[in-house]
Protein backbone atom coordinates (compact mmCIF):
# COMPACT_ATOMS: atom_id res chain seq x y z
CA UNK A 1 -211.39 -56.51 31.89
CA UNK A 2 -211.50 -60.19 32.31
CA UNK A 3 -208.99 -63.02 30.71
CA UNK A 4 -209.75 -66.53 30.20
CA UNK A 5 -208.69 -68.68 33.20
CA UNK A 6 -205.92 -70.97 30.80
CA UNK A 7 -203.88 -67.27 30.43
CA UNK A 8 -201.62 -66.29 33.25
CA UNK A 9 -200.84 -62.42 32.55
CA UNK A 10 -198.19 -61.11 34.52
CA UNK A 11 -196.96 -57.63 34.70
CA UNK A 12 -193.42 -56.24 35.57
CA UNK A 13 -190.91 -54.51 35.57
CA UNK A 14 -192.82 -51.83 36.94
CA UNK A 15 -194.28 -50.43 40.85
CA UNK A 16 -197.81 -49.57 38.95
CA UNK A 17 -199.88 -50.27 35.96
CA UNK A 18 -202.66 -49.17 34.62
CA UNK A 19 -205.06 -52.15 33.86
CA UNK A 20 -206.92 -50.20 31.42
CA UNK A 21 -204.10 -50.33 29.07
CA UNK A 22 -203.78 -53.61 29.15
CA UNK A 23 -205.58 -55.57 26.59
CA UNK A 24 -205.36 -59.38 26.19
CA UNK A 25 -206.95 -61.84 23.41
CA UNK A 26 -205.95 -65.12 21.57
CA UNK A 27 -205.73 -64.67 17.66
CA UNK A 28 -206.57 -67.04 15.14
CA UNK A 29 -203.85 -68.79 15.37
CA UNK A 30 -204.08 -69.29 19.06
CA UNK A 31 -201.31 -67.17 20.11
CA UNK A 32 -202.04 -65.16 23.21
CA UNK A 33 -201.32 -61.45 21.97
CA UNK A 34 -200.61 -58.62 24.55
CA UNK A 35 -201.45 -54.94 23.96
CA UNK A 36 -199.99 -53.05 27.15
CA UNK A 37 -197.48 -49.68 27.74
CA UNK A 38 -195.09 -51.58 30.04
CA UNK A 39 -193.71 -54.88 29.72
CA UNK A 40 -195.68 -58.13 30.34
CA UNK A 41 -196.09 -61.55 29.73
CA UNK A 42 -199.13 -63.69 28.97
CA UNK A 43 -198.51 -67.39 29.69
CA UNK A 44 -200.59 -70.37 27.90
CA UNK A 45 -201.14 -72.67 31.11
CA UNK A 46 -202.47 -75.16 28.99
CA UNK A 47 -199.13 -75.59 26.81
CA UNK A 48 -197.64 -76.24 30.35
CA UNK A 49 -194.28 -75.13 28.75
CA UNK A 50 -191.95 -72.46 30.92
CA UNK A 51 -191.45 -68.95 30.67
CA UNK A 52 -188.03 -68.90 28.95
CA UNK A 53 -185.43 -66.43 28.02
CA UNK A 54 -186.37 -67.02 24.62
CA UNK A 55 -190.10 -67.61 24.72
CA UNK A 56 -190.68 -64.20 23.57
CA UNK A 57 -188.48 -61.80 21.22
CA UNK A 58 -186.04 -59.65 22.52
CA UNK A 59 -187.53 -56.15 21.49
CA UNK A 60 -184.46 -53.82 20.76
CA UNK A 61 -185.65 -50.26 20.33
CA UNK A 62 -184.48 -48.02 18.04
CA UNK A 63 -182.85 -46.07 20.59
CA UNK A 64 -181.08 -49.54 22.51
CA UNK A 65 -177.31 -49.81 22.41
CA UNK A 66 -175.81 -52.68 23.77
CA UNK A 67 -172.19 -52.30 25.49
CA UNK A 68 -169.78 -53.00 23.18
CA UNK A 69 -168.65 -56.50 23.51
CA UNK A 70 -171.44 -57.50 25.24
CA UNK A 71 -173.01 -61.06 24.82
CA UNK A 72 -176.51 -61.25 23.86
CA UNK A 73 -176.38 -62.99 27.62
CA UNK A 74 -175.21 -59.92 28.82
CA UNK A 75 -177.53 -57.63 26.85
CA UNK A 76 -180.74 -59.99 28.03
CA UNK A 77 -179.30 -59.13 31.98
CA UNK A 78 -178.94 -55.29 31.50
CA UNK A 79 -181.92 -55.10 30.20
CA UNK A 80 -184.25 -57.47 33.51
CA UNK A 81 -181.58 -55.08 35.61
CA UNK A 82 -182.89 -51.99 34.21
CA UNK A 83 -186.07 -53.09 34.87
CA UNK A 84 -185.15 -53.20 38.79
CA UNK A 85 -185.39 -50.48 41.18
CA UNK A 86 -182.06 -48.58 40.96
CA UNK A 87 -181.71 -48.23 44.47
CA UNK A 88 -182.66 -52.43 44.90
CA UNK A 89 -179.12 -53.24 44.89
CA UNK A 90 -180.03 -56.94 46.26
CA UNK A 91 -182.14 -57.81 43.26
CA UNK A 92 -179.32 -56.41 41.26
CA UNK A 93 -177.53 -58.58 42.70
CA UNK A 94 -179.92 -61.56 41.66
CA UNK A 95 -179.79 -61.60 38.65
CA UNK A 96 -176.16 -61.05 38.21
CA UNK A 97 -175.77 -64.30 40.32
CA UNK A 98 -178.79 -66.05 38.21
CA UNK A 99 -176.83 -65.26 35.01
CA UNK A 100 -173.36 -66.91 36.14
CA UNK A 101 -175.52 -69.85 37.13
CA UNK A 102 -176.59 -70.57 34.11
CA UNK A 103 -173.29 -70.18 32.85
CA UNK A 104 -172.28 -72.65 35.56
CA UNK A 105 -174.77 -74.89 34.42
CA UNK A 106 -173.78 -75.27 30.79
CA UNK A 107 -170.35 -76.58 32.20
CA UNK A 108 -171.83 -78.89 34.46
CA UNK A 109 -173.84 -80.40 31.29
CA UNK A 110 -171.80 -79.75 28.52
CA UNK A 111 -171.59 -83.60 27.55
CA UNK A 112 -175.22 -84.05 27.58
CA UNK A 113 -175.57 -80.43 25.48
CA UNK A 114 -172.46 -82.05 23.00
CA UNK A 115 -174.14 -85.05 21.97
CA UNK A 116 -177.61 -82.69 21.79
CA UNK A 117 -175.44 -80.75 19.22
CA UNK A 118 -173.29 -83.54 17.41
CA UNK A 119 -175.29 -83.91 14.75
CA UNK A 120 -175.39 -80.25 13.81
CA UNK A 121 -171.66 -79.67 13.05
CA UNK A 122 -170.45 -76.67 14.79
CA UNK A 123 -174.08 -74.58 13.78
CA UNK A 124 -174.59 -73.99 17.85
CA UNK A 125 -172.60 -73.51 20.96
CA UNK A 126 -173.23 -74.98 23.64
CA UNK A 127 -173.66 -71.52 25.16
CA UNK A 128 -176.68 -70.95 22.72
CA UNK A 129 -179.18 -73.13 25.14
CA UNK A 130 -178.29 -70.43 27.72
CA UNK A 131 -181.29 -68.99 26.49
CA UNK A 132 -183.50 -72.27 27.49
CA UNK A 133 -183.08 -70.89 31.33
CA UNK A 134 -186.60 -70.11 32.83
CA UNK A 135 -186.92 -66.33 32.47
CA UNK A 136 -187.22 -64.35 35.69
CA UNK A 137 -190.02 -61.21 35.87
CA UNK A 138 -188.46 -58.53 38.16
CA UNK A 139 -191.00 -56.77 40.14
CA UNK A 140 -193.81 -58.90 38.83
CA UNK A 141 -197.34 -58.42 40.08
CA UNK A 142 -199.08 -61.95 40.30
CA UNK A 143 -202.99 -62.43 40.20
CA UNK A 144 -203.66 -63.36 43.82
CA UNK A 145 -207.60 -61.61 44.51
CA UNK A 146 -208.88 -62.25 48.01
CA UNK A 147 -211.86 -63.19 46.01
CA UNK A 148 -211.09 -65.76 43.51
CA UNK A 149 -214.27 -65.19 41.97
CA UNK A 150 -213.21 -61.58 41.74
CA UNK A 151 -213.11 -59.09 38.04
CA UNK A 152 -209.62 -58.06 37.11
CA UNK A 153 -208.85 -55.11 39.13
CA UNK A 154 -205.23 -53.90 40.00
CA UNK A 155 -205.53 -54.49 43.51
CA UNK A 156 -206.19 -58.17 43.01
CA UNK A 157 -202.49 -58.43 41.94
CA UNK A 158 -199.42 -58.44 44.37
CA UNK A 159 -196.12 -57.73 43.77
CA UNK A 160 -193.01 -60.11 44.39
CA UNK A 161 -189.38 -59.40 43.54
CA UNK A 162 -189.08 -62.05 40.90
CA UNK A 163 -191.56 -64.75 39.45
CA UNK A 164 -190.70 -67.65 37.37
CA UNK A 165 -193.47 -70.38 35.34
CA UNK A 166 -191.80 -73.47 35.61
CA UNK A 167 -194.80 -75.08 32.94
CA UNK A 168 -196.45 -76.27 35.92
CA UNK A 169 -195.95 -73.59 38.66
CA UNK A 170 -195.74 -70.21 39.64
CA UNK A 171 -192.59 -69.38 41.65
CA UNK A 172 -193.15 -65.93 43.40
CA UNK A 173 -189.11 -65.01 44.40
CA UNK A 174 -188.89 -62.76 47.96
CA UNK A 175 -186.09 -60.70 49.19
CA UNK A 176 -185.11 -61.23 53.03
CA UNK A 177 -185.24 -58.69 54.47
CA UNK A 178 -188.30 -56.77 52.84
CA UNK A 179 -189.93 -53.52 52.57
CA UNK A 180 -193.62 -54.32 54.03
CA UNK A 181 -194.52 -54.40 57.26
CA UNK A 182 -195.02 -57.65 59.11
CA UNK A 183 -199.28 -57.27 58.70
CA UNK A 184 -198.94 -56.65 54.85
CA UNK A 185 -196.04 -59.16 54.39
CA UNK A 186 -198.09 -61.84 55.83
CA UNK A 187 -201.11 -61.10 53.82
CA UNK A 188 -199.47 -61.48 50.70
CA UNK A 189 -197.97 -64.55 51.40
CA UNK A 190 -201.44 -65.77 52.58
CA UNK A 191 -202.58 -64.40 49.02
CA UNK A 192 -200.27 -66.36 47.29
CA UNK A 193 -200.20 -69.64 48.55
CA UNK A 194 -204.56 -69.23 47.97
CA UNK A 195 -203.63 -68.46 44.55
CA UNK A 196 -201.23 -71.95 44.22
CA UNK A 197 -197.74 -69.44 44.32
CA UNK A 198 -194.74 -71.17 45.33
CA UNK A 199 -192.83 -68.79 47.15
CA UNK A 200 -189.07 -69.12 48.11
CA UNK A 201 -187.41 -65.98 49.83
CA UNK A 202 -183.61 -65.23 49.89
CA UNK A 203 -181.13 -62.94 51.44
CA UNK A 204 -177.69 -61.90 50.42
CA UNK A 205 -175.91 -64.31 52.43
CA UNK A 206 -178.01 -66.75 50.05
CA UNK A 207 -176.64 -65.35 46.95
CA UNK A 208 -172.91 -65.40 48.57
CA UNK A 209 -172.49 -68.60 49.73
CA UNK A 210 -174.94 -70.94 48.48
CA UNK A 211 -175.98 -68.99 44.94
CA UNK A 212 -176.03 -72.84 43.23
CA UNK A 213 -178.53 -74.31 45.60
CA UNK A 214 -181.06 -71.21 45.98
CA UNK A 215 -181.24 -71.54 42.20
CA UNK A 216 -181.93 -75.53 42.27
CA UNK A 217 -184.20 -74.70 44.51
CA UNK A 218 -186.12 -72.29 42.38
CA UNK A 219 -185.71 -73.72 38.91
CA UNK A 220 -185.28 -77.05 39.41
CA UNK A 221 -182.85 -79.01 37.58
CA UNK A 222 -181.51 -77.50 34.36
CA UNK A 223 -180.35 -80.46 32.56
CA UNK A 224 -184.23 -81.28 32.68
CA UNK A 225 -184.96 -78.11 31.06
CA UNK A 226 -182.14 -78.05 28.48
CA UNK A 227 -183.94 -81.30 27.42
CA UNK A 228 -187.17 -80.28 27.38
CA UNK A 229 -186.07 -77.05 25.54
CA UNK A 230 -186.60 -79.06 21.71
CA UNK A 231 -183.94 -80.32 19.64
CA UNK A 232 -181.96 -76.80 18.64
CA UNK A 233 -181.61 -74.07 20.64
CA UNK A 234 -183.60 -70.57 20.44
CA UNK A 235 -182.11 -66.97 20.60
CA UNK A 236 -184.66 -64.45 21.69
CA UNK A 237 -183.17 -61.99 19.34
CA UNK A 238 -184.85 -64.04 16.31
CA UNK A 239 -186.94 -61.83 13.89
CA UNK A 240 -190.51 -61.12 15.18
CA UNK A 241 -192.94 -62.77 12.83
CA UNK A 242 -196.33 -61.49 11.95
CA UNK A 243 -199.10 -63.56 10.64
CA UNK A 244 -201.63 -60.96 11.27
């Protein structure tokens, strides 16, 4: 298959895919539409907007039940955990500590998110552009072919622990230590930075005393994207609209 060079399609969530499921076209509209059996994302480079926790709708299946007294926060986080290894207790451990940084982050702005919401009346909470945070892809496989003037074949994709698109980059997220060997660890990260990949790599020490400024360091700063994130906040768990 081939996709136009303005569409970044990223799958995760998963250790394989098969590329023949995947199918990937623009409809009249001009939304980028995704046809695949495990979760992934198709990304409009030309909007040069990022990947939020509410760019796309929150899918709850028919057979989802969310913990009782959960926050939608906390149902978005089970549900990027559960698509983790079970076993990768340090990515586990990511997003848990990506979560309560965003949390963290609505205190540290909640004047400039007030006077976003003033004229609204008590309709949001500040807690509602929670959902404006830059939406991390565990186990994503990014587009990185040795050839870049290579067809779209599964091996032209490498897997990271976590990506992010910032609007203007790709942030490829690496655990410290990792599971390839030295040879095929440096050969991705040659692949990457050949495919324009930002990559940042942490260890738990990272997430246990400095959690705050691995995250600045990935997503930049988040009153900047709280104010690029429109006028109102989104919830992901909006009603899916059809045009079609």
């Amino acid at each position: 298959m081939t996709v136009a060079s303005d569409v970044i399609v990223v799958p995760y969530g998963v250790d394989s895919w098969p590329i023949e499921e995947l199918v990937v076209n623009r409809s009249g509209d001009g939304a980028i539409r995704v046809d695949a059996s495990f979760p992934c994302a198709a990304i409009d480079k030309g909007d040069r907007k990022p990947l939020r926790l509410n760019s796309e709708v929150f899918n709850v299946t028919s057979n989802f039940n969310a913990p009782q007294g959960a926050t939608p926060l906390t149902v978005l986080s089970d549900h990027l955990k559960g698509l983790c290894r079970t076993w990768d207790r340090l990515s586990l451990r990511f997003l848990d500590r990506y979560f309560e940084h965003i949390a963290e982050m609505l205190g540290v702005h909640r004047e400039v998110i007030a006077t976003k919401l003033a004229p609204f009346a008590g309709l949001y909470g500040a807690e509602d552009w929670a959902f404006s945070a830059p939406k991390p892809l565990p186990r994503a496989h990014l587009y990185a072919p040795y050839d870049k003037g290579a067809s779209w074949v599964t091996k032209d994709f490498v897997q990271v622990d976590f990506a992010f698109w910032l609007g203007n980059r790709m942030v490829a997220v690496l655990s410290k230590p990792g599971t390839l060997t030295p040879a095929r660890a440096n050969e991705r990260l040659a692949r990457l930075e050949q495919a324009d990949v930002t990559t940042i790599h942490f260890t738990a020490q990272d997430l246990e005393k400095e959690p705050a400024a691995l995250f600045d360091c990935i997503i930049g700063d988040f009153g900047a994207l709280i104010e690029s994130a429109g006028v109102v906040p989104i919830s992901p768990f909006r009603p899916r609209i059809s045009l079609e």
